[in-house]
N, C-alpha and C. Protein backbone atom coordinates (compact mmCIF):
# COMPACT_ATOMS: atom_id res chain seq x y z
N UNK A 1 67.32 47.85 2.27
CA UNK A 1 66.61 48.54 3.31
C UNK A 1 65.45 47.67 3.80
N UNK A 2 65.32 47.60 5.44
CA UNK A 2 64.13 46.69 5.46
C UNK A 2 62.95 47.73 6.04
N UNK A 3 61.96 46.99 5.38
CA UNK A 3 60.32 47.72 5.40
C UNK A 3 60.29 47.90 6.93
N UNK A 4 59.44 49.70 7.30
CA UNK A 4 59.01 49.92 8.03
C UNK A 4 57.92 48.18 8.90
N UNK A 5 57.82 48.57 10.08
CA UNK A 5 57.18 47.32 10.64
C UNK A 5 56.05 47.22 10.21
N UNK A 6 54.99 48.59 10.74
CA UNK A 6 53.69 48.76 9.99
C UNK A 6 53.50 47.91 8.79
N UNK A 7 54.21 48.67 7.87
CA UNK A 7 53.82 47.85 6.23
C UNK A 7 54.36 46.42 6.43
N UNK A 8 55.07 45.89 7.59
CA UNK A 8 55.41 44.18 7.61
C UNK A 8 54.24 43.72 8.19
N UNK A 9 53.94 44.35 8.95
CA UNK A 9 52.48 43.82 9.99
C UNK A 9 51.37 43.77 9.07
N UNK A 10 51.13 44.72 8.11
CA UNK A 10 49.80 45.01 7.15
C UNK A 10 50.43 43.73 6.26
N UNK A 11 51.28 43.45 5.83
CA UNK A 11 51.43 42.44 4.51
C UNK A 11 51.40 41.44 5.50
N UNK A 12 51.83 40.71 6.64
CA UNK A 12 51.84 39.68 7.57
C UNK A 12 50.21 39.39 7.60
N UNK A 13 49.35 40.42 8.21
CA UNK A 13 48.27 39.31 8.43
C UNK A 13 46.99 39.60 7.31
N UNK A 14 47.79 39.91 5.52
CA UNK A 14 47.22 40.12 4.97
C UNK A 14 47.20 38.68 4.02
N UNK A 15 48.58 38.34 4.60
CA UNK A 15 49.19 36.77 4.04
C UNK A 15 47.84 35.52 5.24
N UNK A 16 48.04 36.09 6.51
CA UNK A 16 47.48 35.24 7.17
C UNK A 16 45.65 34.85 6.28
N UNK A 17 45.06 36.12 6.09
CA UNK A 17 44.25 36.37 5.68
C UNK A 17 43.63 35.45 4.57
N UNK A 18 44.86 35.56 4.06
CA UNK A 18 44.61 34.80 2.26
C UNK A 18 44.41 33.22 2.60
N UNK A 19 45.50 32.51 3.74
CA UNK A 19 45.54 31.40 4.13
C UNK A 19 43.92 31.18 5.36
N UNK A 20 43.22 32.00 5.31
CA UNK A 20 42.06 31.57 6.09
C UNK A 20 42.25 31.76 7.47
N UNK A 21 43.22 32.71 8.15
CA UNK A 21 43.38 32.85 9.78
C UNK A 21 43.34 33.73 10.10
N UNK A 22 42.87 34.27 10.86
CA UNK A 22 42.53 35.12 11.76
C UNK A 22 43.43 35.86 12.34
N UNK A 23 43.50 36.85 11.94
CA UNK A 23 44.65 37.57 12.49
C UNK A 23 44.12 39.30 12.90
N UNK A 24 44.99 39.46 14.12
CA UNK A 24 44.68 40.90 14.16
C UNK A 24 46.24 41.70 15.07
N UNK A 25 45.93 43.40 15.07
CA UNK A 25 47.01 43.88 16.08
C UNK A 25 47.11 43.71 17.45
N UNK A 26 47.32 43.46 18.18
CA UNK A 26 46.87 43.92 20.05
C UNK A 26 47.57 44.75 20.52
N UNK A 27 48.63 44.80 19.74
CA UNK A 27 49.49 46.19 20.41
C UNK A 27 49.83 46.99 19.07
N UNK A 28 50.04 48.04 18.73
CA UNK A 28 50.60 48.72 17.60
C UNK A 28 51.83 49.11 18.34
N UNK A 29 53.27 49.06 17.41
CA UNK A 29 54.37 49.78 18.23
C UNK A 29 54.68 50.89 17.14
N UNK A 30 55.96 51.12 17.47
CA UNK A 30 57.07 51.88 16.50
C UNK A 30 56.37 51.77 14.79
N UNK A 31 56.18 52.43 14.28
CA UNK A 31 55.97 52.60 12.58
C UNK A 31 57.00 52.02 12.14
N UNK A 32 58.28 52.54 12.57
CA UNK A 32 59.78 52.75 11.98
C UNK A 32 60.03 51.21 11.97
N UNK A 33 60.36 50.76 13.13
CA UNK A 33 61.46 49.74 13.36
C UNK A 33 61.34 49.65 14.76
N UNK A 34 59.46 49.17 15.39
CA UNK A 34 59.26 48.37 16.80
C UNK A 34 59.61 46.77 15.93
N UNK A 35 59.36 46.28 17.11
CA UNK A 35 60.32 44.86 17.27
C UNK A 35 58.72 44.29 17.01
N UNK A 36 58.82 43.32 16.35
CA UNK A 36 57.27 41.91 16.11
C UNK A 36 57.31 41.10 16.88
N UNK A 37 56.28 40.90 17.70
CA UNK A 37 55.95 39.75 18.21
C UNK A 37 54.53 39.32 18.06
N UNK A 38 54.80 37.77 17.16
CA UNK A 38 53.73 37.31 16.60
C UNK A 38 53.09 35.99 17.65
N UNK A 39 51.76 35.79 18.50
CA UNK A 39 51.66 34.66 18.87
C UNK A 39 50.27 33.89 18.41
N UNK A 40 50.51 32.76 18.11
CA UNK A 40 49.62 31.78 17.73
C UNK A 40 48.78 31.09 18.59
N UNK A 41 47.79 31.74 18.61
CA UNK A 41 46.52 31.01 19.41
C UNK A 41 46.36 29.45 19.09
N UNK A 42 46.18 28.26 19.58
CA UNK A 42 46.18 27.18 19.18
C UNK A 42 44.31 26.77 19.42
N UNK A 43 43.96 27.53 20.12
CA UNK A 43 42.08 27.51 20.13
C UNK A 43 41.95 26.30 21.03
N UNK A 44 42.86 26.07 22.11
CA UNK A 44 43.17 25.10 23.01
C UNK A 44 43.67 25.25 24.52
N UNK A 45 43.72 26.79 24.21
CA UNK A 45 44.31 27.52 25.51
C UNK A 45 45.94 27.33 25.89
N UNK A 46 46.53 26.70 24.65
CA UNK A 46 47.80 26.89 24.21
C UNK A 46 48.31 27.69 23.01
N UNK A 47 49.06 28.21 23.06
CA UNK A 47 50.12 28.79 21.90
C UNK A 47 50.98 29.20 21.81
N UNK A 48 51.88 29.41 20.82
CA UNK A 48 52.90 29.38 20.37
C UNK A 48 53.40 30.75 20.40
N UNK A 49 54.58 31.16 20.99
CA UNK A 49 55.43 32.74 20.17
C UNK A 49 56.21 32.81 19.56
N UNK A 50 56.41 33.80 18.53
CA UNK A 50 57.48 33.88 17.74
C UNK A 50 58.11 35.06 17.83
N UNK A 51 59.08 35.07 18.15
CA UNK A 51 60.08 36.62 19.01
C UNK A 51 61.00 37.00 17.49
N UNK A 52 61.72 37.99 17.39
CA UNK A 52 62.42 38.09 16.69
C UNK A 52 63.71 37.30 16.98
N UNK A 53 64.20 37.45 15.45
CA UNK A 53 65.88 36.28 15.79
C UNK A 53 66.78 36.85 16.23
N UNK A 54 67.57 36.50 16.89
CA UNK A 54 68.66 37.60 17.44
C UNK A 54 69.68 37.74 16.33
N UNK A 55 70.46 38.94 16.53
CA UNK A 55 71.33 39.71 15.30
C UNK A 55 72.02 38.68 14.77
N UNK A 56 72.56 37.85 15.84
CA UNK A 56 73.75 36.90 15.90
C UNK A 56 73.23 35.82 14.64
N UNK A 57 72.09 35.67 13.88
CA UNK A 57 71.48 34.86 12.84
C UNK A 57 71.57 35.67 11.72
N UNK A 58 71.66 36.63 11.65
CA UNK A 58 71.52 37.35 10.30
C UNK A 58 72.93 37.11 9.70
N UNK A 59 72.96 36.62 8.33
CA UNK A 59 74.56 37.50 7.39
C UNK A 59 75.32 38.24 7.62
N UNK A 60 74.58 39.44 7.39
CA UNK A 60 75.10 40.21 7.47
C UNK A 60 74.74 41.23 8.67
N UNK A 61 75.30 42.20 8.90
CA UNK A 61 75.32 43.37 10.09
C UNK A 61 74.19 44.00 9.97
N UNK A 62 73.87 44.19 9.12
CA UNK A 62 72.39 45.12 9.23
C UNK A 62 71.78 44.62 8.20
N UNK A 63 70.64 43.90 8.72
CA UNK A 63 69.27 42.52 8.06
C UNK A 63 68.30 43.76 7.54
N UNK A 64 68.11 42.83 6.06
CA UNK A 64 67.22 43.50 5.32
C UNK A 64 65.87 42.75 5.56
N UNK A 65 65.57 41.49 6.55
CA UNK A 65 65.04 40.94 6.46
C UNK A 65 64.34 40.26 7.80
N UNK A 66 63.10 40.11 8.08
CA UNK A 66 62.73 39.69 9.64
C UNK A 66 63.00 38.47 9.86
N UNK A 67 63.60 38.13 10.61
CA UNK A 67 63.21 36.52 11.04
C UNK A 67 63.25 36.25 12.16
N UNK A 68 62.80 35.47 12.46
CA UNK A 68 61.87 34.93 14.15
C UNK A 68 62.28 33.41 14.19
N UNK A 69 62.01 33.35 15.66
CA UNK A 69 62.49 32.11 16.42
C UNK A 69 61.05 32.06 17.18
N UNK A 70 61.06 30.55 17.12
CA UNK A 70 60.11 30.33 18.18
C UNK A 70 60.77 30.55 20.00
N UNK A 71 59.86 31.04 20.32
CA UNK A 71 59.98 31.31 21.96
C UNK A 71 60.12 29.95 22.64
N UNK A 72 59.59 29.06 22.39
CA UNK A 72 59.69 27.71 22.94
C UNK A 72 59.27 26.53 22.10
N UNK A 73 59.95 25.22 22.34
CA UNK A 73 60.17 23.83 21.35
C UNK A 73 58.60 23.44 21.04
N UNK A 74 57.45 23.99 21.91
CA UNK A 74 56.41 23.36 21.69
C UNK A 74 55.01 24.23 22.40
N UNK A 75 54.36 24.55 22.24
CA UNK A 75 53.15 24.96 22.83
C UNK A 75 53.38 25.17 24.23
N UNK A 76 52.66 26.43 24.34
CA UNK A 76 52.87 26.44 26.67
C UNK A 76 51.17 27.39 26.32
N UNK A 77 50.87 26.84 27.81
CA UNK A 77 49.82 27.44 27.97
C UNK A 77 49.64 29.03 27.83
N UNK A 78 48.49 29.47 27.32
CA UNK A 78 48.57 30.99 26.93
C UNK A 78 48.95 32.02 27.87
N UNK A 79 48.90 31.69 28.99
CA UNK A 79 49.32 32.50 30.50
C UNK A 79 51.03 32.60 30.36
N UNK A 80 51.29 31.41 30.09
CA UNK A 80 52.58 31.81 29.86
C UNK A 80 53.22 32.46 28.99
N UNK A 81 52.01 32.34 27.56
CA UNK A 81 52.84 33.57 26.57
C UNK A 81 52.65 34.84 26.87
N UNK A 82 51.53 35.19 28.00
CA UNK A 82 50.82 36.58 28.28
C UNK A 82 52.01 37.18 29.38
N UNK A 83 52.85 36.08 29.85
CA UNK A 83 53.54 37.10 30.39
C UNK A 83 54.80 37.12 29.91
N UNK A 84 54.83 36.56 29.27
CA UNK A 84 56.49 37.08 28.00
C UNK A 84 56.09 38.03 27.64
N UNK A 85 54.85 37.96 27.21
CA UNK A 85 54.64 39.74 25.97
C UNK A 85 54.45 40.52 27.15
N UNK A 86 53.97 40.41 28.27
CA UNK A 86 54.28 41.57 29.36
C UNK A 86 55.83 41.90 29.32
N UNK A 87 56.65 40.95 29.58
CA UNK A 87 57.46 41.48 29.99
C UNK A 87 58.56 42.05 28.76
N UNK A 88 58.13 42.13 27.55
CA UNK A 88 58.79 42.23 26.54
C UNK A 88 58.96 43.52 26.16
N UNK A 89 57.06 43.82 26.50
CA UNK A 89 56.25 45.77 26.33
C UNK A 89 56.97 45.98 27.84
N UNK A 90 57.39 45.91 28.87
CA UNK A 90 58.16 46.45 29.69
C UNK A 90 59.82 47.02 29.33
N UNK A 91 60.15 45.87 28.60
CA UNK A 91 61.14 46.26 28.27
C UNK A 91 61.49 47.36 27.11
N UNK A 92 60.60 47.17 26.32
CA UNK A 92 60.60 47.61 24.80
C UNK A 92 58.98 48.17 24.55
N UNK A 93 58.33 49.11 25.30
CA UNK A 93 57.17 49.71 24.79
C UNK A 93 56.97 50.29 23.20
N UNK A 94 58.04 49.79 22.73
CA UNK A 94 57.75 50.76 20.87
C UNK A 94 57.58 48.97 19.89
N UNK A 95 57.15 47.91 20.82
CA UNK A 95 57.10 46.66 20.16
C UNK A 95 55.40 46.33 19.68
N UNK A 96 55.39 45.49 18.45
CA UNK A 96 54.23 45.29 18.28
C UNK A 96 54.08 43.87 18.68
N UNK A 97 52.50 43.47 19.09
CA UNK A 97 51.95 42.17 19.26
C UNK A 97 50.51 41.76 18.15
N UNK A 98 51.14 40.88 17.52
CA UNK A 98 50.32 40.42 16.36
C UNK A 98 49.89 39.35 16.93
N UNK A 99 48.33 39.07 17.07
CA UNK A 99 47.50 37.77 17.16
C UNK A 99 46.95 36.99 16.51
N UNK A 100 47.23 35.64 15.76
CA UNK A 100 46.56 34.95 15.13
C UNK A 100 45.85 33.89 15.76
N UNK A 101 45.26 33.09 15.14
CA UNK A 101 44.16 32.10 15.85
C UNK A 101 43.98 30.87 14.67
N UNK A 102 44.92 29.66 14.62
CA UNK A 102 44.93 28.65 14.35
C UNK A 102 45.26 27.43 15.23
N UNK A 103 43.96 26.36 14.72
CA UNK A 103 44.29 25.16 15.54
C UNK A 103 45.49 24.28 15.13
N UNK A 104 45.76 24.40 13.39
CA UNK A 104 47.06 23.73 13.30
C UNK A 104 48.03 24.26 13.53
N UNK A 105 48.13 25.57 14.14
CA UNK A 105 49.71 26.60 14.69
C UNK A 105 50.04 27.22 13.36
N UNK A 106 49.19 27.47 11.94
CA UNK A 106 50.16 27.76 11.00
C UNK A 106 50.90 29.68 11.31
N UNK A 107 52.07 29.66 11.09
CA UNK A 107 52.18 31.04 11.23
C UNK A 107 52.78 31.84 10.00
N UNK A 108 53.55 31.12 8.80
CA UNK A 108 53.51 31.80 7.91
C UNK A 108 54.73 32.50 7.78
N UNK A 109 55.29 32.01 9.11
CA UNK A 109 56.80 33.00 9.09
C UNK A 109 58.18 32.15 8.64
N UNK A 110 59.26 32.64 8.06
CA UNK A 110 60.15 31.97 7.72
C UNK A 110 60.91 31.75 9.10
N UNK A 111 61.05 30.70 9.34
CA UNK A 111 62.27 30.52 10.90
C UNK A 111 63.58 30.48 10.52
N UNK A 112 64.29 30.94 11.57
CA UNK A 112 65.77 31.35 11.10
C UNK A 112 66.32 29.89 11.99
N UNK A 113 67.11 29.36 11.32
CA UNK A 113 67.59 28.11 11.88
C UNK A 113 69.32 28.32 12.52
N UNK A 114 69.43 27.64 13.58
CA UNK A 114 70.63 28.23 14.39
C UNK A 114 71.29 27.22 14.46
């Protein structure tokens, strides 16, 4: 069974925490099972997103487990991540947006490799 999001989001930037970054909510979604979207402030007026992985990466049919893809190969200016997560809460208003704030990009998340 995979953990409500809430309790992924509370252990996510409780991990960030321990590693020294700054982390907070900007959006709260779904308790149950809203969708994560985590983006990395680079303190440069660039950063990074990390979207969820699509189904098509998991094992099995129904993932006990989160994993994320980066949104793009390398840093884009923050305007451009501001309007992915617009258009993401358009699509999907029950999604959360998690903000961290590192200059080396660390994010802490396992990437699902394709």
């Amino acid at each position: 069974m995979r953990l409500k999001s809430s309790i992924w989001v509370a252990a996510y930037l409780r991990r960030c925490q321990t590693e020294g970054v700054f982390g907070a909510v900007r959006k709260k979604g779904a308790e149950e099972a809203g969708a994560v979207f985590v983006k990395v402030a680079l303190m440069d007026g660039n950063a990074m997103l990390y979207v969820p992985a699509p189904q098509t990466v998991y094992d099995e049919g129904r993932p006990v487990e989160r994993l994320f893809v980066s949104a793009a190969p390398q840093p884009v200016p923050e305007p451009s991540v501001e309007e992915r997560l617009a258009k993401e809460l358009r699509f999907d208003p029950d999604a959360w947006i998690v903000e961290t704030e590192d200059r080396a990009g660390r994010h802490f998340l396992d990437l699902a490799k394709s």
